[in-house]
Each structure stands twice: as structure tokens, then as C-alpha cells.
Protein backbone atom coordinates (compact mmCIF):
# COMPACT_ATOMS: atom_id res chain seq x y z
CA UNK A 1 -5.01 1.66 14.42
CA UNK A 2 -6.04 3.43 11.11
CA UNK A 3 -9.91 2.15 11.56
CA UNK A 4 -10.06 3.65 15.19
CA UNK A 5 -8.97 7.12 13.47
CA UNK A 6 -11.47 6.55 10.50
CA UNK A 7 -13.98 6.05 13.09
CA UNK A 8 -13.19 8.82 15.73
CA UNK A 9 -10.67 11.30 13.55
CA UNK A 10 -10.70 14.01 16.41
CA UNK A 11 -10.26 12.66 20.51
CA UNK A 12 -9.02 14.93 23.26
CA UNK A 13 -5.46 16.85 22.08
CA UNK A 14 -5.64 14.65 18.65
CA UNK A 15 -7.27 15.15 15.47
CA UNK A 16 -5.95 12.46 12.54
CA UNK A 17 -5.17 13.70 8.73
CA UNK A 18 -4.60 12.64 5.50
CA UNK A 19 -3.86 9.22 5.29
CA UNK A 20 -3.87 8.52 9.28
CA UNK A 21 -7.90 8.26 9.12
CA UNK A 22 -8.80 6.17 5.60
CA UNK A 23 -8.41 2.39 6.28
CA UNK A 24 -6.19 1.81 3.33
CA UNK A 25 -3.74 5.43 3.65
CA UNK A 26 -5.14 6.63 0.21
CA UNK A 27 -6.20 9.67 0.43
CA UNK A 28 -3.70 10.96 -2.02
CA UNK A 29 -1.46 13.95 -1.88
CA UNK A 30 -3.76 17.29 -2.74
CA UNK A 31 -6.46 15.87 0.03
CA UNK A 32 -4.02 14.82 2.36
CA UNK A 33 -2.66 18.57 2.14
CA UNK A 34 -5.80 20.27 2.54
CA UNK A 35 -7.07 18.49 5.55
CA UNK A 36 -3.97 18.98 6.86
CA UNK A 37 -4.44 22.44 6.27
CA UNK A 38 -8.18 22.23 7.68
CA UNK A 39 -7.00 20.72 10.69
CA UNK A 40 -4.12 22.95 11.46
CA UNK A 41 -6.94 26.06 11.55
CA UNK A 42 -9.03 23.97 13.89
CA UNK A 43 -6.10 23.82 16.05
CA UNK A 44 -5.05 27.50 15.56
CA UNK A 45 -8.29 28.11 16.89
CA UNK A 46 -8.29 25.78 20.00
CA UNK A 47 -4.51 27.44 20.57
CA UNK A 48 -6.54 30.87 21.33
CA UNK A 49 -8.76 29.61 23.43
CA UNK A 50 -5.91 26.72 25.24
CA UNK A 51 -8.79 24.09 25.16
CA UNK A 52 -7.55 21.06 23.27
CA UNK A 53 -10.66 18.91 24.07
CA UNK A 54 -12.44 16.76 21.78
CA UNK A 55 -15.29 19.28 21.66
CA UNK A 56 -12.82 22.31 20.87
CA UNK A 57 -11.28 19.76 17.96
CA UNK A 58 -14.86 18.29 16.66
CA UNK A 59 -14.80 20.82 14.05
CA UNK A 60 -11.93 19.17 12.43
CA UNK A 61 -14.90 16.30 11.15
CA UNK A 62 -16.28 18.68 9.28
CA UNK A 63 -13.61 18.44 6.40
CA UNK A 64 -14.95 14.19 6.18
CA UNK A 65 -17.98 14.90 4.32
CA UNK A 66 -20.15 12.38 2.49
CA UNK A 67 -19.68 13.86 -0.85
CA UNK A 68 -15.82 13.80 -0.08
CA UNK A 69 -15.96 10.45 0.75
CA UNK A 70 -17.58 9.40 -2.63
CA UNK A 71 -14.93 11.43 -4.34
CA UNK A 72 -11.97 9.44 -2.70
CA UNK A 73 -14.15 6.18 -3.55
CA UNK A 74 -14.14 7.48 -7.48
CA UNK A 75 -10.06 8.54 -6.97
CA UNK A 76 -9.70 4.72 -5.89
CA UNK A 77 -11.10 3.69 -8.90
CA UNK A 78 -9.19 5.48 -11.27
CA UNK A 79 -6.03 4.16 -9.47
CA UNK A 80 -6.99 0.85 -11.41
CA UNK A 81 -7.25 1.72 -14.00
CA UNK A 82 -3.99 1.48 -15.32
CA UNK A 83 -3.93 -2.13 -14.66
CA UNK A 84 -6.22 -2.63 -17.89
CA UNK A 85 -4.17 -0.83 -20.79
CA UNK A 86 -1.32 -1.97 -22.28
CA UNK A 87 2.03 0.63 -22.46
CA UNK A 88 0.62 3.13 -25.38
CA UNK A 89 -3.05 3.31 -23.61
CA UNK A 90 -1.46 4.68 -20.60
CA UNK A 91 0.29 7.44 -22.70
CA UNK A 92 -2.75 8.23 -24.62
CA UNK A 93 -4.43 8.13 -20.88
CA UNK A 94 -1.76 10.83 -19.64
CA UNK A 95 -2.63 13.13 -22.21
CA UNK A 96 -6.42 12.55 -21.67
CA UNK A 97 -5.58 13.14 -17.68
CA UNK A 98 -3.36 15.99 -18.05
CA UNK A 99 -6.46 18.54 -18.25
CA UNK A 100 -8.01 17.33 -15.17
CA UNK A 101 -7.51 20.33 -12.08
CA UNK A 102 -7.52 17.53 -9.26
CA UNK A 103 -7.95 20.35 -6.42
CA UNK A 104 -10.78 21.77 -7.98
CA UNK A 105 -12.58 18.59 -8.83
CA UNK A 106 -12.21 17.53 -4.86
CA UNK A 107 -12.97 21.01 -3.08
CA UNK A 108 -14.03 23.14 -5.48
CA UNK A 109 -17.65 24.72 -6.11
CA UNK A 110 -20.58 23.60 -8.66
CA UNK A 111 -19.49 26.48 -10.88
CA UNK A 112 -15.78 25.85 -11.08
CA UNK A 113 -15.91 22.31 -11.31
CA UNK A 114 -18.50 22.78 -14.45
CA UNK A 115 -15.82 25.17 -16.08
CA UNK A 116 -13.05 22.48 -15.48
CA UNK A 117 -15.27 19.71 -16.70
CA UNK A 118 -15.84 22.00 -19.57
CA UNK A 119 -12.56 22.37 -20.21
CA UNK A 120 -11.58 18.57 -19.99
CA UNK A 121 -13.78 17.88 -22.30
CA UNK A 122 -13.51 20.49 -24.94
CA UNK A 123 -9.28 19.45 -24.79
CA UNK A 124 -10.01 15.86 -25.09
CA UNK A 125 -12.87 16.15 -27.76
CA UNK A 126 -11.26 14.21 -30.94
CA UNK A 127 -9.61 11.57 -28.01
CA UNK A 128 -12.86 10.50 -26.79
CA UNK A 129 -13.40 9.19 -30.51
CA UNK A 130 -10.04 8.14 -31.24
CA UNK A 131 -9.81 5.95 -28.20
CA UNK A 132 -13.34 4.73 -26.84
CA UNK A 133 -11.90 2.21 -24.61
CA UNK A 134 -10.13 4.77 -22.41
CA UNK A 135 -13.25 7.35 -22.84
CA UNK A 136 -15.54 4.40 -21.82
CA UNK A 137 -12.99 3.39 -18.52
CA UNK A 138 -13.13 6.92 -17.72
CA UNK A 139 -17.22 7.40 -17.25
């Protein structure tokens, strides 16, 4: 069922979110949310007009871009990549993590994504040195 809604998210009265429409249901929570949140303006919208169609819901797509897409393929990976360090990498790769602004890396625009890269970088400066292996999994 999930790769008919990855194929065809939006049919007449349905449109399929978060983790209904990616094969394996990992979207993960903050996308999840805001296509969820996406969707239910799509369907505000059809409410107002009382078409339900698929061609009232084919906005809805929109939110499935390609960039997305290659996003959720990078989130994937770094799902992994706790299956390489041992118990104290994973700590160290918290505290490396713990800067990161998931929302804004997914949705948000060239400028604040460059100011929250900035400021994942600038926080984890002396880490990168101190532990290469994680800085090298990481890029």
C-alpha cells in the first residue's frame, strides 16, 4: 500500500502524509508534521470550495519536492550512523548534533540555513579536531 501512496500521494477525497507516502515510513517526526500541516491547508482550501477531487487536492504534491526528497535520503543516512561508534562516540556525537535546527535545515531558506550551518560549525569547532572520525561520518 505505502508505494501506491508514494506514487500517487493525492487521489479523489485523499491526500497521504508523513510516513503514509515514503516506502519505508521514515519521514521522521518534524517532516511528518509539516506536511501534515501542508496538507491540512490544501484541504482547508478544497473545504471552501466543497470540491474534494484529485485536481482540488493536487496541490498537496507540491510539499514532495526533489530537493526534499534528497534531504530525507541524507536524514536516512545519518540514521546509520550510530551503528559505527562505540558507546562514548555516540555521546561525543550528541553533543556534536545538539546544534543542528532540524526544521530549518529541511524547510528553511538559503539564508537561514547558512546562519544555522554557521552556527553548527562555529559550536563544534575544537570537536571537529578532537574527534575526526565523527567529523569525517558527518560530511
Amino acid at each position: 500500500m505505502r508505494g501506491k501512496c508514494n506514487a500517487a500521494p493525492v487521489a479523489n477525497g485523499v491526500i497521504s502524509v508523513g510516513d503514509a507516502w515514503v516506502d519505508d515510513g521514515e519521514i521522521g517526526n518534524v517532516p511528518a508534521l509539516a506536511n501534515g500541516v501542508y496538507a491540512g491547508r490544501v484541504i482547508i482550501e478544497a473545504a471552501r470550495k466543497n470540491d474534494f477531487s484529485e485536481e482540488a487536492l493536487k496541490p498537496a504534491k507540491d510539499f514532495i519536492t526533489k530537493k526534499f526528497l534528497t534531504a530525507l535520503a541524507q536524514n536516512k543516512k545519518s540514521k546509520l550512523l550510530c551503528t559505527k561508534f562505540n558507546e562514548e562516540e555516540l555521546k561525543q556525537m550528541f553533543l556534536f548534533m545538539q546544534h543542528m535546527d532540524y526544521p530549518v535545515m529541511m524547510f528553511g531558506s538559503s539564508t537561514q540555513r547558512g546562519l544555522m550551518l554557521t552556527h553548527f560549525m562555529m559550536k563544534n569547532f575544537f570537536r571537529f579536531f578532537k574527534h575526526p572520525r565523527i567529523a569525517r561520518s558527518m560530511f
